[in-house]
Protein backbone atom coordinates (compact mmCIF):
# COMPACT_ATOMS: atom_id res chain seq x y z
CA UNK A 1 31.07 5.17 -57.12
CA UNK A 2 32.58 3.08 -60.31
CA UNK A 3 34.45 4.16 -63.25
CA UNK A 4 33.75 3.49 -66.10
CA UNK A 5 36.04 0.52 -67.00
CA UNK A 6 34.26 -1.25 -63.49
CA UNK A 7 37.98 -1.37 -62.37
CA UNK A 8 37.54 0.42 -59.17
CA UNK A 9 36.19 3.84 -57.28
CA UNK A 10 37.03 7.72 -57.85
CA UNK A 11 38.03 9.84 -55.54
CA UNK A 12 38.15 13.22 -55.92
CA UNK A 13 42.12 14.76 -54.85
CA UNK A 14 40.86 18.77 -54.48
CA UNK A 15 44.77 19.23 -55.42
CA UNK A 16 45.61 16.42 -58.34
CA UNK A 17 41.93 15.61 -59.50
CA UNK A 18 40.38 12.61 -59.86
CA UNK A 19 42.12 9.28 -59.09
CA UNK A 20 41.31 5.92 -59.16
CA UNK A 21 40.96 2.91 -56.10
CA UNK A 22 40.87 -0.51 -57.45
CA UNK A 23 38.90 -3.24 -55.18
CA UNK A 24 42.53 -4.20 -53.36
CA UNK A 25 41.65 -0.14 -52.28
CA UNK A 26 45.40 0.80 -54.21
CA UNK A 27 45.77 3.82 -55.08
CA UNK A 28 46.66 4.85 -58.63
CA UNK A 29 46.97 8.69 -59.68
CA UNK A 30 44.93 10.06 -63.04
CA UNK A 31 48.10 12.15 -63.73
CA UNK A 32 50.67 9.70 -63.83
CA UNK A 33 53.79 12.89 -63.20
CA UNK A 34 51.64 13.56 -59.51
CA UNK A 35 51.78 10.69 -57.61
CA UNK A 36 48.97 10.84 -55.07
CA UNK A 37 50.49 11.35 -51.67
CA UNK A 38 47.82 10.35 -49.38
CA UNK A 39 46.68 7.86 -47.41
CA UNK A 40 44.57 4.72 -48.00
CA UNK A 41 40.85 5.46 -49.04
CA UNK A 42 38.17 3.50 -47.58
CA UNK A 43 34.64 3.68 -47.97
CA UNK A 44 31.94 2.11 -45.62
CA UNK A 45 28.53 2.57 -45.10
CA UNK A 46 27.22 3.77 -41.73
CA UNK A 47 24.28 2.54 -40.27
CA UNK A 48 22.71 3.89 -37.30
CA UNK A 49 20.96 1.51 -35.10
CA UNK A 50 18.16 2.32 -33.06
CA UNK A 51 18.42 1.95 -29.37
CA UNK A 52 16.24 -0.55 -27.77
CA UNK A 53 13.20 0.75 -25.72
CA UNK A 54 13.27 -0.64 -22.32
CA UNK A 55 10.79 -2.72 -20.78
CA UNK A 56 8.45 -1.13 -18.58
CA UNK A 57 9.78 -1.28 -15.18
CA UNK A 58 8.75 -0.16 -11.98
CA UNK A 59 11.29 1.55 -10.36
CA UNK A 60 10.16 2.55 -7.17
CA UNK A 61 6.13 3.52 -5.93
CA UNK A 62 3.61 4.58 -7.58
CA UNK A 63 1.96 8.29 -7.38
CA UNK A 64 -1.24 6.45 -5.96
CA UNK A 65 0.90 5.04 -3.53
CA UNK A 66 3.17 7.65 -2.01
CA UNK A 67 -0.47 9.57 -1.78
CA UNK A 68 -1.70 6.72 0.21
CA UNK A 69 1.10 6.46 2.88
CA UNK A 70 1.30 10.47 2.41
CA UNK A 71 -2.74 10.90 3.99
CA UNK A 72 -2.19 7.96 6.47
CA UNK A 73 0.89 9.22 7.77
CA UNK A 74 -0.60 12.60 8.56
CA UNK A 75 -3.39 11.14 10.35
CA UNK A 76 -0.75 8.38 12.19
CA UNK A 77 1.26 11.65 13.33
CA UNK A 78 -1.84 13.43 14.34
CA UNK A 79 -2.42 10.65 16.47
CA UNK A 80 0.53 10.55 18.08
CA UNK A 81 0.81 14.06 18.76
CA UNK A 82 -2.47 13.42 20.82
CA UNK A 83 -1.38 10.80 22.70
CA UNK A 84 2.47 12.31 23.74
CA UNK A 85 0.21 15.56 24.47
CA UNK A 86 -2.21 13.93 26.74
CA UNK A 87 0.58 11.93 28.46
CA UNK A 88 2.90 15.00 29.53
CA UNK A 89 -0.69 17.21 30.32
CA UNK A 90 -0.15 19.90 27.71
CA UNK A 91 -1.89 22.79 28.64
CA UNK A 92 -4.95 22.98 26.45
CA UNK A 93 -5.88 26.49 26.61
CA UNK A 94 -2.93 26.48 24.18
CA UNK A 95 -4.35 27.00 20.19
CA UNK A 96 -1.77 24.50 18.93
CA UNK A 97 -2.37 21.83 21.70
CA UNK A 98 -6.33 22.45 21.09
CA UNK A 99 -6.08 22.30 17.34
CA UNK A 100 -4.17 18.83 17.80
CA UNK A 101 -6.45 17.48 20.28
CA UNK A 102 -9.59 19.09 18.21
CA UNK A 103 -8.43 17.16 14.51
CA UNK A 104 -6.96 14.27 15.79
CA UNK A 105 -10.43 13.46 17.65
CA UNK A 106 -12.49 12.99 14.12
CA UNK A 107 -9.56 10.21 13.53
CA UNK A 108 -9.91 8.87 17.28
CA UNK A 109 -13.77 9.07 17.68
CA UNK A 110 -14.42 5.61 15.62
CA UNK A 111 -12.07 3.69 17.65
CA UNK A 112 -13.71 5.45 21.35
CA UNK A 113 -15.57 2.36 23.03
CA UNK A 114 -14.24 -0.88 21.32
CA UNK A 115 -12.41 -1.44 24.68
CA UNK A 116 -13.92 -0.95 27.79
CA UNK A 117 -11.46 1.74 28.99
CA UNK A 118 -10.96 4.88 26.52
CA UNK A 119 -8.43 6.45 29.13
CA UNK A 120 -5.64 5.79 31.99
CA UNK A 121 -5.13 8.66 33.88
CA UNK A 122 -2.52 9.38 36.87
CA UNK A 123 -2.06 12.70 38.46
CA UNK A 124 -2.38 15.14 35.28
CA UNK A 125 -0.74 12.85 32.68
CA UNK A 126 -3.18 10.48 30.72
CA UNK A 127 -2.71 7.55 28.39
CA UNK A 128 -5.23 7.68 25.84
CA UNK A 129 -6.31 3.89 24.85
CA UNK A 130 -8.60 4.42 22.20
CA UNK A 131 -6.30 7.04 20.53
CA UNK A 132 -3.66 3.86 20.43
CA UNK A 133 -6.43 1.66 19.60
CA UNK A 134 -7.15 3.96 16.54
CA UNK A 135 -3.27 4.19 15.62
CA UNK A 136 -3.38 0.55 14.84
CA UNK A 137 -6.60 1.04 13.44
CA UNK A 138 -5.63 3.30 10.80
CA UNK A 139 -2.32 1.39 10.12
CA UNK A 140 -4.28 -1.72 9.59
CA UNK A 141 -6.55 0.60 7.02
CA UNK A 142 -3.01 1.97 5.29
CA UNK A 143 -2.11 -1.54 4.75
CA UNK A 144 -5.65 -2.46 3.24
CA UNK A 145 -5.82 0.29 0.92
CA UNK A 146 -1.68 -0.11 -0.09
CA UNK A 147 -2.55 -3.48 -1.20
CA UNK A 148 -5.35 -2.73 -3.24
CA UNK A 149 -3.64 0.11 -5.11
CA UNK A 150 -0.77 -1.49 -5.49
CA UNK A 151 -2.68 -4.99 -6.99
CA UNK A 152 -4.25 -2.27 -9.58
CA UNK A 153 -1.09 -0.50 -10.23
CA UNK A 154 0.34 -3.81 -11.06
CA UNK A 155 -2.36 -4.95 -13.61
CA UNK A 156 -2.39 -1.46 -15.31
CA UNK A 157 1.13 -2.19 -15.76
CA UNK A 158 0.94 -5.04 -17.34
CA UNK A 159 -2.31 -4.41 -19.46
């Protein structure tokens, strides 16, 4: 703030009163027996700036996408629970080895009879073809659908 002679600013000493600054920022009392006794008096103006917003970036997958690898990588482990199963002749009166065998067949049964033999077997082990015939399969199908939701991930992102 001015004084009134435009000379320079007031500050306000809670224990002398009033002084004056000039523009050089000296410091001259209003009761010339008290000098003022502190230090220098500067005034500046803060300004806050605001903090940039960041670009939109994609920092790792997509919800749509961990889902995707989430449901193919259940069915991919189902599978493979069917074939090491079959191979060291799990005993399938057993209601976890029949529950395996049981849901892991709706993900086999597309893939039974593309090749002309579904099973090896030797003694009581067996190597299930079309159940590692379906394994690619479905990996080939993960891959498919990753690239599709991640091509409209992408242009949602940058609509």
């Amino acid at each position: 703030m001015r004084d009134e002679d435009g000379g320079g600013q007031t500050v306000t000493n809670p224990y002398d009163g009033p002084d004056t600054v000039d523009d050089e920022t000296n410091v001259s009392p209003s009761y010339p027996d008290q000098p003022y006794r502190g230090t220098r008096v500067v005034e500046r103006e803060v300004r806050e700036r605001p903090e940039p917003r960041p670009a939109v970036v994609r920092t790792g997958p997509s919800l749509a996408h961990r889902l995707v690898v989430l449901v193919f990588g259940l069915i991919q482990l189902l599978i493979l629970l069917r074939i090491v199963l079959l191979l060291v002749d799990a005993v399938r009166a057993n209601p976890i080895v029949a529950w395996v065998l049981d849901l892991s067949q709706l993900f086999v049964a597309p893939f039974v009879g593309i090749l002309r033999t579904n099973a090896l077997s030797a003694g009581g082990s067996t190597l299930d073809v079309a159940a590692i015939v379906a394994l690619i399969g479905w990996t080939i199908a993960e891959m498919v659908v990753l690239a599709i939701v991640n091509t409209v991930v992408d242009r949602g992102a940058l609509a």
